[in-house]
C-alpha atoms as a PDB file:
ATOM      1  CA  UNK A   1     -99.233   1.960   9.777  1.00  0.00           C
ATOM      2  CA  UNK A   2    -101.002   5.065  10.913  1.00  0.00           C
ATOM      3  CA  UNK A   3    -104.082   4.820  10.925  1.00  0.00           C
ATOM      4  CA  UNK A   4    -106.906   7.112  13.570  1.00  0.00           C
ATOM      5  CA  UNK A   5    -110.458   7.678  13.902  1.00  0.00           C
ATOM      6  CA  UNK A   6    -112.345  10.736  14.014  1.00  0.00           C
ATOM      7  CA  UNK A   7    -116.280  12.161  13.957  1.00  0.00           C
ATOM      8  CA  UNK A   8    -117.357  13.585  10.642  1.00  0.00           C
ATOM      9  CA  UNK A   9    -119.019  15.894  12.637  1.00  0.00           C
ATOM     10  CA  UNK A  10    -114.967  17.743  13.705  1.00  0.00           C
ATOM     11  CA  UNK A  11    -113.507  20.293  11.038  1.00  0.00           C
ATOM     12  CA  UNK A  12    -110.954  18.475   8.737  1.00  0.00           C
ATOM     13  CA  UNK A  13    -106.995  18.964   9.659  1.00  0.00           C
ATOM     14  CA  UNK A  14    -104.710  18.362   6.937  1.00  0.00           C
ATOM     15  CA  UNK A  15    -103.148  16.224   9.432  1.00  0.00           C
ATOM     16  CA  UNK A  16    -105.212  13.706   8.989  1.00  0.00           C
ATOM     17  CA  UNK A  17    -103.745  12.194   5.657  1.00  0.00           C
ATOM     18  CA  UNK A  18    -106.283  10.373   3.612  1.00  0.00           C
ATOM     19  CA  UNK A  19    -110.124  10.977   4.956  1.00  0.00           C
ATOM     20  CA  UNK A  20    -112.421   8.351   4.804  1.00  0.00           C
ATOM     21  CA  UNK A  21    -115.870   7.867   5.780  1.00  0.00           C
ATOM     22  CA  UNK A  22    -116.476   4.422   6.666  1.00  0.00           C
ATOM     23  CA  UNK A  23    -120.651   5.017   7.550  1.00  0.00           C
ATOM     24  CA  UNK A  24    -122.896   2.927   5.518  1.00  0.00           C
ATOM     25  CA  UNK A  25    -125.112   6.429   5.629  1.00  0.00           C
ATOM     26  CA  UNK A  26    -124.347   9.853   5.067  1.00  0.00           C
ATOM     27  CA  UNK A  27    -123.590  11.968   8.274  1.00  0.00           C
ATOM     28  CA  UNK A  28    -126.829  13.493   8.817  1.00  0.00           C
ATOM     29  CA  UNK A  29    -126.925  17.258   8.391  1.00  0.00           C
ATOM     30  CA  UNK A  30    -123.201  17.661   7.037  1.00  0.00           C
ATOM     31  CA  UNK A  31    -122.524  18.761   3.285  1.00  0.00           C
ATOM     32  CA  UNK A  32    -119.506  16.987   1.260  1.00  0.00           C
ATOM     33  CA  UNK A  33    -117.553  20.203   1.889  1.00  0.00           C
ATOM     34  CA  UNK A  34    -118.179  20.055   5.770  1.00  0.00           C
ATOM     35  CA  UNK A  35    -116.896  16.033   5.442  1.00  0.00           C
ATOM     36  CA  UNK A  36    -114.326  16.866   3.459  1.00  0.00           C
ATOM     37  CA  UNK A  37    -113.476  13.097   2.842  1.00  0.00           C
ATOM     38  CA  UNK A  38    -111.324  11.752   0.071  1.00  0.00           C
ATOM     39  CA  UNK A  39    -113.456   8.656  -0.535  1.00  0.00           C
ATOM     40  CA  UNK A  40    -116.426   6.799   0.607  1.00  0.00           C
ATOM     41  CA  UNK A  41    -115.906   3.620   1.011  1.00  0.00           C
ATOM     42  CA  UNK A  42    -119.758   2.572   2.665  1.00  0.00           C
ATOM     43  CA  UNK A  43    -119.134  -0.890   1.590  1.00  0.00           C
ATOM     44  CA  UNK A  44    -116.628  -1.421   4.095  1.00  0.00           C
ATOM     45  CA  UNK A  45    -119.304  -0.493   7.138  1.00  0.00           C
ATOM     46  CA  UNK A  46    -121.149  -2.933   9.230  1.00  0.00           C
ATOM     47  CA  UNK A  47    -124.285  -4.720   6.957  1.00  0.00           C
ATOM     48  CA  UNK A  48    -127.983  -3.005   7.625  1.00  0.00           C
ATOM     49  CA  UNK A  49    -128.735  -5.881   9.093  1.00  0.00           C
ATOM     50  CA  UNK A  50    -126.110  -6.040  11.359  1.00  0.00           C
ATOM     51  CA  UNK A  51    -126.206  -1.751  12.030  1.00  0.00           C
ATOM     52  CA  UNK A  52    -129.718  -2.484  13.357  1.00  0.00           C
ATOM     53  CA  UNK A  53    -129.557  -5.108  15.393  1.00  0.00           C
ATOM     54  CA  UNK A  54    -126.414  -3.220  17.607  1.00  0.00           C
ATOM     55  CA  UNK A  55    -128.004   0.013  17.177  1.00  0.00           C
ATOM     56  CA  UNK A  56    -125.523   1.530  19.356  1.00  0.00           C
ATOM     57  CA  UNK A  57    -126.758  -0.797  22.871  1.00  0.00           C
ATOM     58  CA  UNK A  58    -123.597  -1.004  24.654  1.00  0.00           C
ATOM     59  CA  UNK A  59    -124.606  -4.241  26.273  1.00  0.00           C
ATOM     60  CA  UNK A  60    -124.472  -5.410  22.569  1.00  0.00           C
ATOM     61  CA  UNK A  61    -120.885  -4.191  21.726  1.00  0.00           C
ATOM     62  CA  UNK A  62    -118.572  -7.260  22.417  1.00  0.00           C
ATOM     63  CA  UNK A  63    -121.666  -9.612  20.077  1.00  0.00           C
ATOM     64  CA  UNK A  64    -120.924  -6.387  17.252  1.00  0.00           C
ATOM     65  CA  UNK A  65    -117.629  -6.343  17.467  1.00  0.00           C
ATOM     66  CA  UNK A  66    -116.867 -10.574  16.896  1.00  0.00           C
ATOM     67  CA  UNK A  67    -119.889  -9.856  14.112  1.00  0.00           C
ATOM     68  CA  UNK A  68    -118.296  -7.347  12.674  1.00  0.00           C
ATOM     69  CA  UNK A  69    -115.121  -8.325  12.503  1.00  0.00           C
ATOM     70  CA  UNK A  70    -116.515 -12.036  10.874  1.00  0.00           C
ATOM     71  CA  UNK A  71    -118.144  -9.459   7.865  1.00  0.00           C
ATOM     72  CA  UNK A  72    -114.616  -7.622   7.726  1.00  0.00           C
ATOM     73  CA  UNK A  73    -112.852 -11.285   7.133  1.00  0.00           C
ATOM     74  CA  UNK A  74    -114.398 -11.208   3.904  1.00  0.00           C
ATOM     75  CA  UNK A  75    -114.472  -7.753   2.662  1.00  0.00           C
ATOM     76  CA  UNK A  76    -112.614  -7.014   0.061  1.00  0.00           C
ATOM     77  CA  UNK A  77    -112.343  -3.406   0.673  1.00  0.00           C
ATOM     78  CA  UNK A  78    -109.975  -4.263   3.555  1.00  0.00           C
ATOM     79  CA  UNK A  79    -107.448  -4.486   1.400  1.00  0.00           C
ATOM     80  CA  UNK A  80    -108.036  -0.885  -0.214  1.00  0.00           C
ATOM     81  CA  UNK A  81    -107.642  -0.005   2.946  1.00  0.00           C
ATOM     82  CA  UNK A  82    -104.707  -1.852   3.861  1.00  0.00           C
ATOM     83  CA  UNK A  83    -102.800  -0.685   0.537  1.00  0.00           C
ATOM     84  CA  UNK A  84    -104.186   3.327   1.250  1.00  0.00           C
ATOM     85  CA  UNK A  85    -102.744   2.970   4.787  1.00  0.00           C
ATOM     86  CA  UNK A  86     -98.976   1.940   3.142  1.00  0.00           C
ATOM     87  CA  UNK A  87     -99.135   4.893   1.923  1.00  0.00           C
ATOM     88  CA  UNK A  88     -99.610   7.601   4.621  1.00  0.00           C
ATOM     89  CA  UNK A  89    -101.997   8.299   7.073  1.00  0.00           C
ATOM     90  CA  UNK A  90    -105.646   7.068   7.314  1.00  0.00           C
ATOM     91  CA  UNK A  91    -107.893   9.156   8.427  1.00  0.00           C
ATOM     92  CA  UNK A  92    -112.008   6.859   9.302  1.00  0.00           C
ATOM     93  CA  UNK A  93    -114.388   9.377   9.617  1.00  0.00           C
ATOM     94  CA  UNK A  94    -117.629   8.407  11.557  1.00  0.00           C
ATOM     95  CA  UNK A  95    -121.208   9.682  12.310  1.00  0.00           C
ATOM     96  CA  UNK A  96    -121.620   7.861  15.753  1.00  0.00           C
ATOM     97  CA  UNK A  97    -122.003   9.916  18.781  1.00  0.00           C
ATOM     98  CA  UNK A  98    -120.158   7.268  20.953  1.00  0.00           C
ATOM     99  CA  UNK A  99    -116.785   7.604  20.697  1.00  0.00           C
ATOM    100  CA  UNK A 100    -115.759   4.519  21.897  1.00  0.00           C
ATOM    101  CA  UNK A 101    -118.203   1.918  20.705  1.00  0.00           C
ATOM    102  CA  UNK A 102    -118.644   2.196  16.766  1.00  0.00           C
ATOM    103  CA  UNK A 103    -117.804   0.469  13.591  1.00  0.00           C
ATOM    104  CA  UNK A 104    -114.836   2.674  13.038  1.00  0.00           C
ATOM    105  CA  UNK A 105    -113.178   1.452  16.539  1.00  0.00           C
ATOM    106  CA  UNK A 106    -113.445  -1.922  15.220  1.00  0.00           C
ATOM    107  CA  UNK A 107    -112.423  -1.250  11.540  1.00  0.00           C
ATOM    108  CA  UNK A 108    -108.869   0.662  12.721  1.00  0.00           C
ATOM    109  CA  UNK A 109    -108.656  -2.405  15.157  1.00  0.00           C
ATOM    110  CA  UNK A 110    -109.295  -4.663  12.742  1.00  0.00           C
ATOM    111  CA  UNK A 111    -106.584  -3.195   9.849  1.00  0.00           C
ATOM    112  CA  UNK A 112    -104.108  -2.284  12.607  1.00  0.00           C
ATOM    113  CA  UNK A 113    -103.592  -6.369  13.293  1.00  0.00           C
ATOM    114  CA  UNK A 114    -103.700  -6.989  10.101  1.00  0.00           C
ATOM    115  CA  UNK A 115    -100.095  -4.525   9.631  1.00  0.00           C
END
């Protein structure tokens, strides 16, 4: 399974296979075209609730990731994902300026085990 991450905010490559944003919210100041993503799929991001409370505090990222990955155990869009990523190459597109610590880290994580 091949499956990477990458910032809405970088130009698309047509390496990157299938593009999907995986933010509950729109990038903020990109158009579709910029994006350039093949689906949204919003429902598979983190919960408001649950976006909020993280908020991008790295001293909360172990507490988002187990929280996370407890609302991705019963998400049924993981297996859209699962089935797209049989196919060829996932691109998850995300707005977060942290690199590291985001729900897309956790989401490619998250499928990749699931392989």
């Amino acid at each position: 399974m091949d499956i990477q991450i990458k910032r809405a905010y970088e130009p698309a490559d047509p390496a990157d296979g299938c593009r999907i944003l995986v933010d509950r919210l729109w990038p903020r100041g990109l158009t579709k075209q910029q994006v350039a993503c093949d689906l949204w799929l919003k429902e598979i991001a983190p919960t408001a609730d649950l976006r909020k409370w993280f908020n991008h505090d790295p001293a909360k990222w172990a507490e988002f990731q187990r929280r996370y990955r407890d609302e991705l155990s019963v998400n049924p869009c993981v297996k859209e994902l699962l089935d797209r990523a049989a196919k060829g190459r996932l691109t998850l597109l995300y707005g977060a300026r942290d690199a590291e610590c985001n729900q897309a880290v956790v989401l490619r994580d998250y499928l990749l085990e699931r392989n």
